[in-house]
N, C-alpha and C. Protein backbone atom coordinates (compact mmCIF):
# COMPACT_ATOMS: atom_id res chain seq x y z
N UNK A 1 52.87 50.73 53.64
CA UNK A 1 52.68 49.87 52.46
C UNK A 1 53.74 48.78 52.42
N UNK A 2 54.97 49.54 52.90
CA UNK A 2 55.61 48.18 52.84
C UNK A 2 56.00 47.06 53.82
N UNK A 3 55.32 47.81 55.11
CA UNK A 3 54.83 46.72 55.89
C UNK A 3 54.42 45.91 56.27
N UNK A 4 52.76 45.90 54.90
CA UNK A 4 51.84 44.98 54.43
C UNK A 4 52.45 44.14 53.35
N UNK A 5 53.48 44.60 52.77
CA UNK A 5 54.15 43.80 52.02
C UNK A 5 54.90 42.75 52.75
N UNK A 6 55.63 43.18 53.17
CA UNK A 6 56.09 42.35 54.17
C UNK A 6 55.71 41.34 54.64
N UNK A 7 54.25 41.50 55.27
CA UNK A 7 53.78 41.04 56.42
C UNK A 7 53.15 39.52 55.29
N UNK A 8 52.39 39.96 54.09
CA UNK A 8 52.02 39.23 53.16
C UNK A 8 52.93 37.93 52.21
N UNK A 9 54.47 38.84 52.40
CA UNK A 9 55.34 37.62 51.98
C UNK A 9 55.49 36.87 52.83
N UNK A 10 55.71 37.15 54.02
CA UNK A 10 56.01 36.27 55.30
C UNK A 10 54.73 35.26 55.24
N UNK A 11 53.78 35.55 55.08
CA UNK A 11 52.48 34.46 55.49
C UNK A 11 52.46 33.99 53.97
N UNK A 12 52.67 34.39 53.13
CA UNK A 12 53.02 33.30 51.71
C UNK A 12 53.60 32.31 52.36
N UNK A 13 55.23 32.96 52.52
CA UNK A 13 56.51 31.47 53.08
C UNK A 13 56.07 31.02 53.81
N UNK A 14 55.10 31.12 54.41
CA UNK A 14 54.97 30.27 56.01
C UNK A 14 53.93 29.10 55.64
N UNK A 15 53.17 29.54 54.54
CA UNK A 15 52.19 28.72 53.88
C UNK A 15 53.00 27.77 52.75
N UNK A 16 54.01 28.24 52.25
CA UNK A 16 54.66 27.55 51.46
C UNK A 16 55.70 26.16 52.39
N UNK A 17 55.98 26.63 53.33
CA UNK A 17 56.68 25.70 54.35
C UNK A 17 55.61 24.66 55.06
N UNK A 18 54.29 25.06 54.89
CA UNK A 18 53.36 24.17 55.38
C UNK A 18 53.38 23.42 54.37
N UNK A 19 52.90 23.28 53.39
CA UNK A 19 52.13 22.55 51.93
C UNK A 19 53.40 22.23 51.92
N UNK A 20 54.85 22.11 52.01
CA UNK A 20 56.06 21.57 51.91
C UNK A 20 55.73 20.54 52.72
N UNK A 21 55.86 20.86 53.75
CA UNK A 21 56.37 20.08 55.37
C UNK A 21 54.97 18.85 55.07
N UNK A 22 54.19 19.22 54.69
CA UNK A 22 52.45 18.45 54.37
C UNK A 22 53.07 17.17 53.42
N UNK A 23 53.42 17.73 52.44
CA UNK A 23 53.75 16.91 51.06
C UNK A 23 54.85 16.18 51.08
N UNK A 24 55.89 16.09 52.37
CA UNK A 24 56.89 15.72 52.53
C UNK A 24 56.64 14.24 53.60
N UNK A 25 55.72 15.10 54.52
CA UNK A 25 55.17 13.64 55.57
C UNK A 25 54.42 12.65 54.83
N UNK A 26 53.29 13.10 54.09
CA UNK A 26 52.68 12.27 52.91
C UNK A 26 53.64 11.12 52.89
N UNK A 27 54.41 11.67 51.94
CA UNK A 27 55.45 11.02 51.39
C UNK A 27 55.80 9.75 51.67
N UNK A 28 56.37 10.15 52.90
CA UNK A 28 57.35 9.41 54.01
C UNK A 28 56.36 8.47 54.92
N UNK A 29 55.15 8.89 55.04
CA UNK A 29 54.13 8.67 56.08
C UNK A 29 54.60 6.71 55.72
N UNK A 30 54.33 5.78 57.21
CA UNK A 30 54.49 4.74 56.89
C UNK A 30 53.15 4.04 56.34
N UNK A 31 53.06 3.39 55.24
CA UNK A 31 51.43 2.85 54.73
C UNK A 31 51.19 1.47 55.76
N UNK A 32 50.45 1.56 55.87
CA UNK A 32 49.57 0.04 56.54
C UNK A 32 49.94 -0.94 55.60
N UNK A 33 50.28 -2.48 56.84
CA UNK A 33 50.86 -3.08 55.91
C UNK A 33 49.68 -4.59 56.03
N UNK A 34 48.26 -3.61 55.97
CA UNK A 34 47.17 -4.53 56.10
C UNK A 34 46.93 -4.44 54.44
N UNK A 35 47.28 -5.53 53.70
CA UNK A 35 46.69 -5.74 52.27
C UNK A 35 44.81 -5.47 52.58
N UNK A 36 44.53 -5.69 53.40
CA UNK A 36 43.07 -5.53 52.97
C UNK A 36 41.99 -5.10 53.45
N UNK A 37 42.93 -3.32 54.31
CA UNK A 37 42.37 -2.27 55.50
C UNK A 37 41.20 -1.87 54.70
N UNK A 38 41.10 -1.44 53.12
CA UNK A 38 40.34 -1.35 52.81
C UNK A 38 38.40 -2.27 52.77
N UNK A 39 38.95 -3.23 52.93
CA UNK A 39 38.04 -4.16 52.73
C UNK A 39 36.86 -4.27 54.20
N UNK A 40 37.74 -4.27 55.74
CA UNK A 40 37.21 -4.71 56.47
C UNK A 40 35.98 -3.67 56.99
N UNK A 41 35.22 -4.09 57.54
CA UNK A 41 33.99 -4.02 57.89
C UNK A 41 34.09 -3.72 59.26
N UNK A 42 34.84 -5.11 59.96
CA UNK A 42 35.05 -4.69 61.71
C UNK A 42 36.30 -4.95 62.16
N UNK A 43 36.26 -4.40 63.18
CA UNK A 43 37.47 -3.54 64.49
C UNK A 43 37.52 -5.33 65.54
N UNK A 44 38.48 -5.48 65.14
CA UNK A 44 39.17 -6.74 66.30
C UNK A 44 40.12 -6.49 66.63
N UNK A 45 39.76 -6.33 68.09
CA UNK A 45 41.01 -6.65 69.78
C UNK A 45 41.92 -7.24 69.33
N UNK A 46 43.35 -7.00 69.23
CA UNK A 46 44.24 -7.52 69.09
C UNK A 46 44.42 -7.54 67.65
N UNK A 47 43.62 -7.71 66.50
CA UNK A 47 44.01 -8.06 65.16
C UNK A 47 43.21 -9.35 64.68
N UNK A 48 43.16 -9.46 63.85
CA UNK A 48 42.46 -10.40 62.97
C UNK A 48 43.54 -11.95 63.88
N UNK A 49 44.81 -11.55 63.55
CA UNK A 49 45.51 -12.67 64.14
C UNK A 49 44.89 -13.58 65.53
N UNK A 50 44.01 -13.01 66.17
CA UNK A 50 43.67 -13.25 67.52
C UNK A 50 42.37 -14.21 67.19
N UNK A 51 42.21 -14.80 65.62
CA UNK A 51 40.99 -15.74 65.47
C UNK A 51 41.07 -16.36 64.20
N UNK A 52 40.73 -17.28 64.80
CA UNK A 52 41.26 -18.72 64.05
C UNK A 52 42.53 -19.27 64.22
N UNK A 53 42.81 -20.84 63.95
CA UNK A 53 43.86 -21.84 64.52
C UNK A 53 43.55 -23.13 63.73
N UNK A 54 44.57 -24.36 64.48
CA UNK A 54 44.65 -25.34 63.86
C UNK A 54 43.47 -26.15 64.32
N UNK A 55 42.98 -26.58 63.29
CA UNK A 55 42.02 -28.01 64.19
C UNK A 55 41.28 -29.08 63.43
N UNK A 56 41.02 -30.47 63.79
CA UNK A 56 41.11 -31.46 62.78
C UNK A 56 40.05 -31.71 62.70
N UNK A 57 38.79 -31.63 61.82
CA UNK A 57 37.32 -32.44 62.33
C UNK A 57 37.00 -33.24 61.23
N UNK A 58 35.82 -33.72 60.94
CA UNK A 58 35.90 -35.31 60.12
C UNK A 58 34.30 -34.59 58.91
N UNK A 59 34.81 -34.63 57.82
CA UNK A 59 33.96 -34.12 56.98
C UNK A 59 32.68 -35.18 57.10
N UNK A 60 31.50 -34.74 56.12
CA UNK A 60 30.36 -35.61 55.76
C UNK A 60 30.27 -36.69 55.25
N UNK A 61 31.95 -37.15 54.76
CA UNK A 61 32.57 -38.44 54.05
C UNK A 61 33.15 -38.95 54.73
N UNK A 62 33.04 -38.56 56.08
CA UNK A 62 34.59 -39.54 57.27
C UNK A 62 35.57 -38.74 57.12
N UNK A 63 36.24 -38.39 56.30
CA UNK A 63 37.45 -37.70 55.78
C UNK A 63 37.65 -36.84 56.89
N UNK A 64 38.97 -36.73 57.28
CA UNK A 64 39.84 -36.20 57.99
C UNK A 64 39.99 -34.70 57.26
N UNK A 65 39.56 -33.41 57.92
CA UNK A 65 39.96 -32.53 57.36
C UNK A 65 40.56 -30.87 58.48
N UNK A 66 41.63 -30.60 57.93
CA UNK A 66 41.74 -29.52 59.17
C UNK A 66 41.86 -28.23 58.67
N UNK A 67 41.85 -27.53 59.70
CA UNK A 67 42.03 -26.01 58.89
C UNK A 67 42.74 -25.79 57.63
N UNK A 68 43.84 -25.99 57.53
CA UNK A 68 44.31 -25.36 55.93
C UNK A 68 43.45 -26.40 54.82
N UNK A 69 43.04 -27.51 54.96
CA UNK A 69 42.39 -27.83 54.43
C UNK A 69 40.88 -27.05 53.66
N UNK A 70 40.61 -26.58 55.21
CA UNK A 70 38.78 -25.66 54.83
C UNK A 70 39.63 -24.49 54.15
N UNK A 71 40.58 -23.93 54.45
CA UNK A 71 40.73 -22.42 53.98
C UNK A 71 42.02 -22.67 52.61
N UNK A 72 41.76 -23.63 51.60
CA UNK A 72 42.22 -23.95 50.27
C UNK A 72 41.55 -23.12 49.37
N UNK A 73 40.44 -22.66 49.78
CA UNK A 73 39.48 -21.83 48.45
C UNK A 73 38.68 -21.27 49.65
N UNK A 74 38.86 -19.61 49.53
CA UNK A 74 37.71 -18.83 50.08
C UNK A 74 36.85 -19.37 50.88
N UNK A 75 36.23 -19.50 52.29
CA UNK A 75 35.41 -20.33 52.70
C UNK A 75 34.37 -19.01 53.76
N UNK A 76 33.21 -19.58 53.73
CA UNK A 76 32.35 -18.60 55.09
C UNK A 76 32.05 -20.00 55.86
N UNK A 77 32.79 -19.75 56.99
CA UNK A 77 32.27 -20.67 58.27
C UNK A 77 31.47 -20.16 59.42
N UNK A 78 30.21 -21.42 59.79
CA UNK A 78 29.66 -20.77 60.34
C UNK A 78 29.66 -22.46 61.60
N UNK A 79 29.19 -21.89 62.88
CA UNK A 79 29.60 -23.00 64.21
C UNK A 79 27.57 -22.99 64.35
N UNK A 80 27.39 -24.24 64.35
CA UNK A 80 26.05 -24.19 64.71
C UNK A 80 25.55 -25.90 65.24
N UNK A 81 24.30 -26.12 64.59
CA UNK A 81 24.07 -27.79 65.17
C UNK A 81 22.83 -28.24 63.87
N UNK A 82 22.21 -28.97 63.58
CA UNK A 82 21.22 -29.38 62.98
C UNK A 82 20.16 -29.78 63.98
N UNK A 83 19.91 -29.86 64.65
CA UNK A 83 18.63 -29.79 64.95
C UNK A 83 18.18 -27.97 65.88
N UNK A 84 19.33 -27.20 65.51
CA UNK A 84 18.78 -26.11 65.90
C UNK A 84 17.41 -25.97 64.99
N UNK A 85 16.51 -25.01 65.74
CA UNK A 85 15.05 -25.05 65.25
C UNK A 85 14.74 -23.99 64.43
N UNK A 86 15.22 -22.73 64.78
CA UNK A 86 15.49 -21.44 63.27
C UNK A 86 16.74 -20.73 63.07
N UNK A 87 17.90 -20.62 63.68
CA UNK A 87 18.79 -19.62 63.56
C UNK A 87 19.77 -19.95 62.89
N UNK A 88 20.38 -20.97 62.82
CA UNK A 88 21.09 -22.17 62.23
C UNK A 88 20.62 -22.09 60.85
N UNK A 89 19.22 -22.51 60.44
CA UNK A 89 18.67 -22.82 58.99
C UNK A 89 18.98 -21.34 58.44
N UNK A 90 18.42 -20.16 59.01
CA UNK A 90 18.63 -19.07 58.51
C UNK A 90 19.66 -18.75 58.30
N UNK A 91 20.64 -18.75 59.05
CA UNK A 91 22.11 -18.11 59.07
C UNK A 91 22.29 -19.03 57.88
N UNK A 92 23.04 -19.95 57.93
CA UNK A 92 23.30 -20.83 56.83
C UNK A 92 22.67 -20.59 55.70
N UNK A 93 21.01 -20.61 55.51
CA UNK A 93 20.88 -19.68 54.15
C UNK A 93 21.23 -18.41 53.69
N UNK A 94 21.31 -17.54 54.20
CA UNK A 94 22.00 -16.41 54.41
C UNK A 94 23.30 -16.89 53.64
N UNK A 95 24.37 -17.52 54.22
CA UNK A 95 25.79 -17.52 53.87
C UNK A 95 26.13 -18.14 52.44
N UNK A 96 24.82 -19.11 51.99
CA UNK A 96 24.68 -19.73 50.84
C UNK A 96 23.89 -19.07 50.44
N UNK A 97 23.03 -18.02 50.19
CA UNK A 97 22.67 -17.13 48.99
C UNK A 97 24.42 -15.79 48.83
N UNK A 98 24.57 -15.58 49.86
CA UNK A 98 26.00 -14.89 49.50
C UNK A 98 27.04 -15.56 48.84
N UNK A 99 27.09 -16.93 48.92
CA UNK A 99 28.49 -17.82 48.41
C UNK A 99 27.58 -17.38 46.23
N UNK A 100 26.37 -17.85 46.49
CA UNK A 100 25.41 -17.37 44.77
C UNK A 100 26.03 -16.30 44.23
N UNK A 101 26.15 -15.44 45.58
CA UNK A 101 25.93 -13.71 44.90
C UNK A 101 27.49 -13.86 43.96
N UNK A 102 28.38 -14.42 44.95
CA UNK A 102 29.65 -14.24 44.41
C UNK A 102 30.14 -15.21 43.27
N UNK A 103 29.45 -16.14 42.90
CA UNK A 103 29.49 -17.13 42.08
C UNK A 103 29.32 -16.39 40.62
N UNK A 104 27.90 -15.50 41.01
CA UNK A 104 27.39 -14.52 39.88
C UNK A 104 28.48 -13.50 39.22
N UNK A 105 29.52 -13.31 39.89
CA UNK A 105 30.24 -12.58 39.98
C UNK A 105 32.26 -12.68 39.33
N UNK A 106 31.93 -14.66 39.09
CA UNK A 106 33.15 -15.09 38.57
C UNK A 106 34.00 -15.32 39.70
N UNK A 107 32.95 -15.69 40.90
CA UNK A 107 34.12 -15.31 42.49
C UNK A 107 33.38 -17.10 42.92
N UNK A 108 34.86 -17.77 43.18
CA UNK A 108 34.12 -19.18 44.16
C UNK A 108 34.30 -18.90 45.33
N UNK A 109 33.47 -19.45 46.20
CA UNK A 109 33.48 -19.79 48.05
C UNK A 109 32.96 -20.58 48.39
N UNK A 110 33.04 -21.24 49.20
CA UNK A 110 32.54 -22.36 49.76
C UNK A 110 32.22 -22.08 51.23
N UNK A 111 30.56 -22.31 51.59
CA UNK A 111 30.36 -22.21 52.83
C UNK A 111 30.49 -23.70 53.63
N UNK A 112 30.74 -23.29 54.92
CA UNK A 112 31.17 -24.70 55.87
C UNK A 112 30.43 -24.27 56.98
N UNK A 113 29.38 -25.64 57.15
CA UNK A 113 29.09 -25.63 58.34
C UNK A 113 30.17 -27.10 59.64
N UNK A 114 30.02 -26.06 60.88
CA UNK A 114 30.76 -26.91 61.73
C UNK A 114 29.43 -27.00 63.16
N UNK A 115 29.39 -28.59 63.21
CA UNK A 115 28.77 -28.40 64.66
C UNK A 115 29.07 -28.35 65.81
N UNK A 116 28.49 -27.82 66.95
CA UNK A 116 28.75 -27.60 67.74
C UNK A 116 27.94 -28.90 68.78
N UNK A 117 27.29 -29.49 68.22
CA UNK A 117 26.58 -30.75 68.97
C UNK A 117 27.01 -31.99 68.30
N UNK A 118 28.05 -32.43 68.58
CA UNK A 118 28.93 -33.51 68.23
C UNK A 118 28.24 -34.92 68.22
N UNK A 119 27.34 -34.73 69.86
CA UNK A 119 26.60 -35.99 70.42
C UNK A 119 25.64 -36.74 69.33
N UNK A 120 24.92 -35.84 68.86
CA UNK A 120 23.74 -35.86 67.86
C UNK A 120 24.55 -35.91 66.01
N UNK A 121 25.28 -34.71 65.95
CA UNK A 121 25.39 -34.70 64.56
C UNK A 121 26.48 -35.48 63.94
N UNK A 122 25.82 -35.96 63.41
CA UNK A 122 27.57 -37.49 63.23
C UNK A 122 27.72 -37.35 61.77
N UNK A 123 28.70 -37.68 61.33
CA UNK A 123 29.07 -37.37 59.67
C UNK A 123 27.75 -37.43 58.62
N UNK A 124 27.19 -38.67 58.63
CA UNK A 124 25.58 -38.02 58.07
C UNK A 124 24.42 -37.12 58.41
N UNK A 125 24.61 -37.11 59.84
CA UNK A 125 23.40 -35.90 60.05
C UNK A 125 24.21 -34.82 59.20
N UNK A 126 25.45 -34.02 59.32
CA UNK A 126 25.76 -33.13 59.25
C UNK A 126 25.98 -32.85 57.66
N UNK A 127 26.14 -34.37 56.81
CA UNK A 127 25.83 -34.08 55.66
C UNK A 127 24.75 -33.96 54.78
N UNK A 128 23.52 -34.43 55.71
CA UNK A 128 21.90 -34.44 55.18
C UNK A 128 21.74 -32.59 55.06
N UNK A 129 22.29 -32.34 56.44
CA UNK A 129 21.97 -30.59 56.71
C UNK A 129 22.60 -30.11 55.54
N UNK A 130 23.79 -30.44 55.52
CA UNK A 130 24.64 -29.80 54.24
C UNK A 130 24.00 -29.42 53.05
N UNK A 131 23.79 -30.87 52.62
CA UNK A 131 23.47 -30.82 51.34
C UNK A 131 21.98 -29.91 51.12
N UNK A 132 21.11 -29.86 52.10
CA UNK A 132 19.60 -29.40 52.11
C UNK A 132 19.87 -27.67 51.51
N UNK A 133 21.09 -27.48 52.39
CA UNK A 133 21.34 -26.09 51.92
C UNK A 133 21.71 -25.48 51.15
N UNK A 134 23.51 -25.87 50.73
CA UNK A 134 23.58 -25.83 49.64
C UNK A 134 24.17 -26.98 48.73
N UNK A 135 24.38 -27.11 47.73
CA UNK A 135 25.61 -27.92 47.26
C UNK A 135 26.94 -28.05 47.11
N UNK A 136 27.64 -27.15 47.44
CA UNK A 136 28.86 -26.92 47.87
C UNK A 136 29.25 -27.07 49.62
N UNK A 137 28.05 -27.04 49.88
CA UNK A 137 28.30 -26.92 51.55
C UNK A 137 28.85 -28.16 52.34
N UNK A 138 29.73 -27.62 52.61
CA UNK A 138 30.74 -28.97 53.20
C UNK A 138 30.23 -28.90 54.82
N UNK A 139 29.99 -30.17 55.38
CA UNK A 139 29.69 -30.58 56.83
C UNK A 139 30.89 -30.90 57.68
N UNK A 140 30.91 -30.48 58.81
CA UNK A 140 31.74 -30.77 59.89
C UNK A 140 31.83 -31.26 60.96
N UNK A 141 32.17 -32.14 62.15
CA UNK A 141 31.99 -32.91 63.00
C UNK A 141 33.13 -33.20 63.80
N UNK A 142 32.99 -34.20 64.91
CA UNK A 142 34.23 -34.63 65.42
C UNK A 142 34.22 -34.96 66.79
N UNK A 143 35.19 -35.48 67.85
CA UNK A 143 34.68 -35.48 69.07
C UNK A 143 34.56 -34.41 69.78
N UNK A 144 33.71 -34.52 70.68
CA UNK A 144 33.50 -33.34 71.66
C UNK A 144 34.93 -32.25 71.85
N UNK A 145 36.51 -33.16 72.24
CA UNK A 145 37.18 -32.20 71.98
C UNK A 145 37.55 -31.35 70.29
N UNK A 146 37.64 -32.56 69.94
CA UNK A 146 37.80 -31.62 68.44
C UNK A 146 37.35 -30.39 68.40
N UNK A 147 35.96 -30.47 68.62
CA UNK A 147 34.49 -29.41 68.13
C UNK A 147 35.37 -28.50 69.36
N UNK A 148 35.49 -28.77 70.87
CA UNK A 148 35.89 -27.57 71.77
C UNK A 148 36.96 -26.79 71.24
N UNK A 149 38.46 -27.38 70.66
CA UNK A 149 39.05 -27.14 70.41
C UNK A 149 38.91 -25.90 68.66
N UNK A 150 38.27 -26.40 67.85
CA UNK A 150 37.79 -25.48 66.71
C UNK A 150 36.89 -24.38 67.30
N UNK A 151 36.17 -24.52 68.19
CA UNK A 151 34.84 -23.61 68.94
C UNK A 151 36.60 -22.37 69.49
N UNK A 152 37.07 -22.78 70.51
CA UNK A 152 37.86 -21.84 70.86
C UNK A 152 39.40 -20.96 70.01
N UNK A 153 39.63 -21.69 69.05
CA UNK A 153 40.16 -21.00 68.26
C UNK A 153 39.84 -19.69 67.52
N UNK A 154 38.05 -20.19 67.29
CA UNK A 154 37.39 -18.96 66.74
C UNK A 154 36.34 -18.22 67.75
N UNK A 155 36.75 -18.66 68.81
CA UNK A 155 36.33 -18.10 69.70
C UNK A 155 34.94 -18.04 69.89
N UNK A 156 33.96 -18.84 69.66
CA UNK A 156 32.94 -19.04 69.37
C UNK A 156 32.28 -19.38 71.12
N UNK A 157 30.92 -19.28 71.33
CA UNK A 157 30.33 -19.82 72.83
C UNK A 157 29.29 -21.02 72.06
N UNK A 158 29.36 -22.21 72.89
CA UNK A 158 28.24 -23.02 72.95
C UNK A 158 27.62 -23.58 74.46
N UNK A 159 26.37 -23.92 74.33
CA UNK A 159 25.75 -24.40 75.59
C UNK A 159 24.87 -25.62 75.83
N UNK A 160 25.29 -26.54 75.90
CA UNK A 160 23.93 -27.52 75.83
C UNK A 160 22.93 -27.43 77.21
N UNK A 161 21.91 -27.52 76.73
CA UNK A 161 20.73 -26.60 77.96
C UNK A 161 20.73 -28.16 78.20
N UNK A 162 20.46 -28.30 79.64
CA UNK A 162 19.78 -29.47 80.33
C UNK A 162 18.21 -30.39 79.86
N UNK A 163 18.34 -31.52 79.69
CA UNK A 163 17.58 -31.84 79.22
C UNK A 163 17.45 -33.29 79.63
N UNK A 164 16.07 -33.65 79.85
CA UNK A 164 15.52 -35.31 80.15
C UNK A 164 15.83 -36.12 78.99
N UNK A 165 15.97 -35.53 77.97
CA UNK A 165 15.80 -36.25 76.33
C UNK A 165 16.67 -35.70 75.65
N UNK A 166 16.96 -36.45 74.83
CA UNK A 166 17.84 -36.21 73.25
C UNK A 166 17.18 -34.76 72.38
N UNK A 167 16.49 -33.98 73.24
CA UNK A 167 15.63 -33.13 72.46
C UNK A 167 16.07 -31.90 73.08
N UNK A 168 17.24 -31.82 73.29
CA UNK A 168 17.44 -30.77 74.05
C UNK A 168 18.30 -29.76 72.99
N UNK A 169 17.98 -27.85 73.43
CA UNK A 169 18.62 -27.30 72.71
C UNK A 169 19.96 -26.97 72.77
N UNK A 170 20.41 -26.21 72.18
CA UNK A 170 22.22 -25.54 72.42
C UNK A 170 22.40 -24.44 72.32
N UNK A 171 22.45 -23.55 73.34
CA UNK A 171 22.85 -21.58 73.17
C UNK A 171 24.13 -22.14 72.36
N UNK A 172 24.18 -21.08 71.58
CA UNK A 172 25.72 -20.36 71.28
C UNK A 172 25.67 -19.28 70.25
N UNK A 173 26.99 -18.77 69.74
CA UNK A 173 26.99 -17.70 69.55
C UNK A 173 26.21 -18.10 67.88
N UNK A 174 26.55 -16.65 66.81
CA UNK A 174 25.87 -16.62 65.40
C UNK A 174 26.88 -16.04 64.28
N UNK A 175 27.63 -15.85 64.73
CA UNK A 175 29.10 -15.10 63.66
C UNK A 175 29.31 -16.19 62.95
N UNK A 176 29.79 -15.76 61.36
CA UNK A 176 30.24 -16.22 60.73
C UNK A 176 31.54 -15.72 60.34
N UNK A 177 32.19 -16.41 59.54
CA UNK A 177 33.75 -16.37 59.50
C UNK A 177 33.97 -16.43 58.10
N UNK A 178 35.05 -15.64 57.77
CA UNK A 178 35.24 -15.71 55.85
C UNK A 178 37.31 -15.97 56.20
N UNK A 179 37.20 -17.26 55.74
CA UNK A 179 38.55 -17.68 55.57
C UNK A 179 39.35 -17.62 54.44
N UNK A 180 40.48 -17.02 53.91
CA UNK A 180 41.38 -17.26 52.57
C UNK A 180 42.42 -17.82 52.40
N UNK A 181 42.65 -18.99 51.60
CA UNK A 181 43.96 -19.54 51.41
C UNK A 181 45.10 -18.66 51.92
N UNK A 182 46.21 -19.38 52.43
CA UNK A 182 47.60 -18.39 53.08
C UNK A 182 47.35 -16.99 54.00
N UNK A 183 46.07 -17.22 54.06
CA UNK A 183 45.83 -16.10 55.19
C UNK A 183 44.88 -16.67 56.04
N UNK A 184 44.21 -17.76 56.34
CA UNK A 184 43.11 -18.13 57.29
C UNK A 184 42.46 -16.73 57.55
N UNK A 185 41.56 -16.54 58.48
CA UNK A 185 40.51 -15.77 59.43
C UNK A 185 41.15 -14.33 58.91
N UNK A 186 39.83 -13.75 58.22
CA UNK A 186 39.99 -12.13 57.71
C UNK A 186 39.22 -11.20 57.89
N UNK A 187 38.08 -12.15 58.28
CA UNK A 187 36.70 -11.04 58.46
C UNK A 187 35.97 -11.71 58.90
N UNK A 188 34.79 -11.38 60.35
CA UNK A 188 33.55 -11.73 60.41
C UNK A 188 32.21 -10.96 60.38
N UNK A 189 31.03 -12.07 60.71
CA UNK A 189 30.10 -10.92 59.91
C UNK A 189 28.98 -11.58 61.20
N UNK A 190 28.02 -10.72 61.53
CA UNK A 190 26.97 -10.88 62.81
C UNK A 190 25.65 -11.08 61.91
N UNK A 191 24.59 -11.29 62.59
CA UNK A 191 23.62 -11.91 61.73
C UNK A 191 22.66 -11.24 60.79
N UNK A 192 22.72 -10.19 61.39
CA UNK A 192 22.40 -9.26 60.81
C UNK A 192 22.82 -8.25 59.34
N UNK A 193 24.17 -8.85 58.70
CA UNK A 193 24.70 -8.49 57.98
C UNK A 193 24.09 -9.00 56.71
N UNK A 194 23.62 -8.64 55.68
CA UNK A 194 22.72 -9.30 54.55
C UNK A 194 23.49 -10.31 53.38
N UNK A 195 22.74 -11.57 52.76
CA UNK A 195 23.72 -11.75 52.08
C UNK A 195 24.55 -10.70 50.68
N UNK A 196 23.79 -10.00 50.49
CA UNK A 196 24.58 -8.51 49.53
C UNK A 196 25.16 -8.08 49.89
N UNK A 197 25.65 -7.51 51.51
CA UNK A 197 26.65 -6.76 52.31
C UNK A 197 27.78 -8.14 52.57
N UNK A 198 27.00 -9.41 52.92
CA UNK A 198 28.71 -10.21 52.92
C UNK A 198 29.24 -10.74 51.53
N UNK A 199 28.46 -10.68 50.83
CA UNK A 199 29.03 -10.59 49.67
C UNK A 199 30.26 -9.87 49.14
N UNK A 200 29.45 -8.85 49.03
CA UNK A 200 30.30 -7.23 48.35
C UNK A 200 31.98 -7.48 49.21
N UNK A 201 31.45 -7.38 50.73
CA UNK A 201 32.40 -7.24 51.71
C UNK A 201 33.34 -8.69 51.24
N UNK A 202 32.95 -9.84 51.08
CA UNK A 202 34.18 -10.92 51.03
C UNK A 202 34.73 -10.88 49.39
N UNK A 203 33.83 -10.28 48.18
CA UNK A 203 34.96 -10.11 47.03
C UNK A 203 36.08 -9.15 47.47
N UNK A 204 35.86 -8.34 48.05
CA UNK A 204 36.58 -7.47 48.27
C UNK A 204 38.25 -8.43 48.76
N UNK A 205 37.84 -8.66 49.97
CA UNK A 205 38.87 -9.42 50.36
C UNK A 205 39.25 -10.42 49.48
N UNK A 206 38.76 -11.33 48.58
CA UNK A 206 39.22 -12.33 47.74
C UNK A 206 39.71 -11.60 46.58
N UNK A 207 39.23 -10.56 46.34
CA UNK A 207 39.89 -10.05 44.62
C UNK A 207 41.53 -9.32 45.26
N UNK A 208 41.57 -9.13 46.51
CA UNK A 208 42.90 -8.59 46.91
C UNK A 208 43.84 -9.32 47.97
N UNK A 209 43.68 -11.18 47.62
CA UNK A 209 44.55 -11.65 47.92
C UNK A 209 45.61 -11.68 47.33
């Protein structure tokens, strides 16, 4: 009997030194010093740091505008062209019924389109597209390097397919980008992501800047 006694205090203390030793690492444990681990959606190589940069392109007004400029107020950027024929119109609606959702919500953003066909989209094409979409939607442009130089910051692919005529298309990629004042590039989203899921997903990040 008093062996089982024994044997029973010992595995108490030993349980008591656990739930110690437990409640002690807690403690101490170091927290993530990602303000907004909660928020993200996806897993990037290297860190969020590894996308987005500086770069200068020429708004729908001429205006000179560069990155800290676009990322002054919440922004979803998306790299595309205007005469793309459906993926472009969609995506872009997509990003402007989500910029609504959050509007509904007491939340501003501003979506930005940037092209990737420089040749063709010149400060008014890119502001005709703009405006068709939404009204906040700011247009982007610039020379061929400009556009290369913004394309590889965010790491984006474009392709102009060969062509006899001015009618030719452009592969590239479909990600969009959610930028925040003093933090540029925080999150992206694939095309498939709805505007209710990038919604939800970018208050998140904006109510915990």
């Amino acid at each position: 009997m008093q062996n089982r006694f024994t044997v029973v205090l010992g595995a108490g203390f030993a349980l008591l030194l656990l739930f110690s030793w437990l409640a002690v690492s807690t403690l101490f444990m170091p927290r993530s010093s990602d303000r907004f681990a909660q928020c993200r959606a996806s897993v990037i190589a290297g860190g969020s740091e590894q996308i987005g940069g500086a770069f200068t392109l020429v708004n729908q007004h001429g205006q000179s505008m560069s990155q800290d400029d676009v990322s002054k107020t919440p922004a979803l950027l998306y790299f595309g062209y205007t005469f793309c024929p459906d993926i472009c119109p969609y995506d872009t609606a997509r990003n402007a019924e989500a910029v609504d959702i959050l509007a509904e919500q007491g939340i501003s953003a501003t979506p930005v389109f940037i092209t990737i066909d420089p040749e063709r989209d010149t400060p008014e094409a890119v502001g005709e597209f703009a405006s068709y979409v939404h009204p906040k939607m700011v247009g982007l442009t610039g020379s061929p390097d400009q556009i290369k130089a913004a394309s590889k910051a965010y790491r984006t692919y474009y392709n102009k397919q060969d062509s006899i005529d001015e009618y030719y298309l452009v592969d590239h990629s479909t990600m969009s980008y959610l930028v925040l004042p003093d933090h540029g590039f925080v999150e992206f989203f694939r095309r498939e992501t709805t505007p209710e899921q990038m919604a939800e997903t970018a208050a998140c990040f904006i109510t915990n800047m």
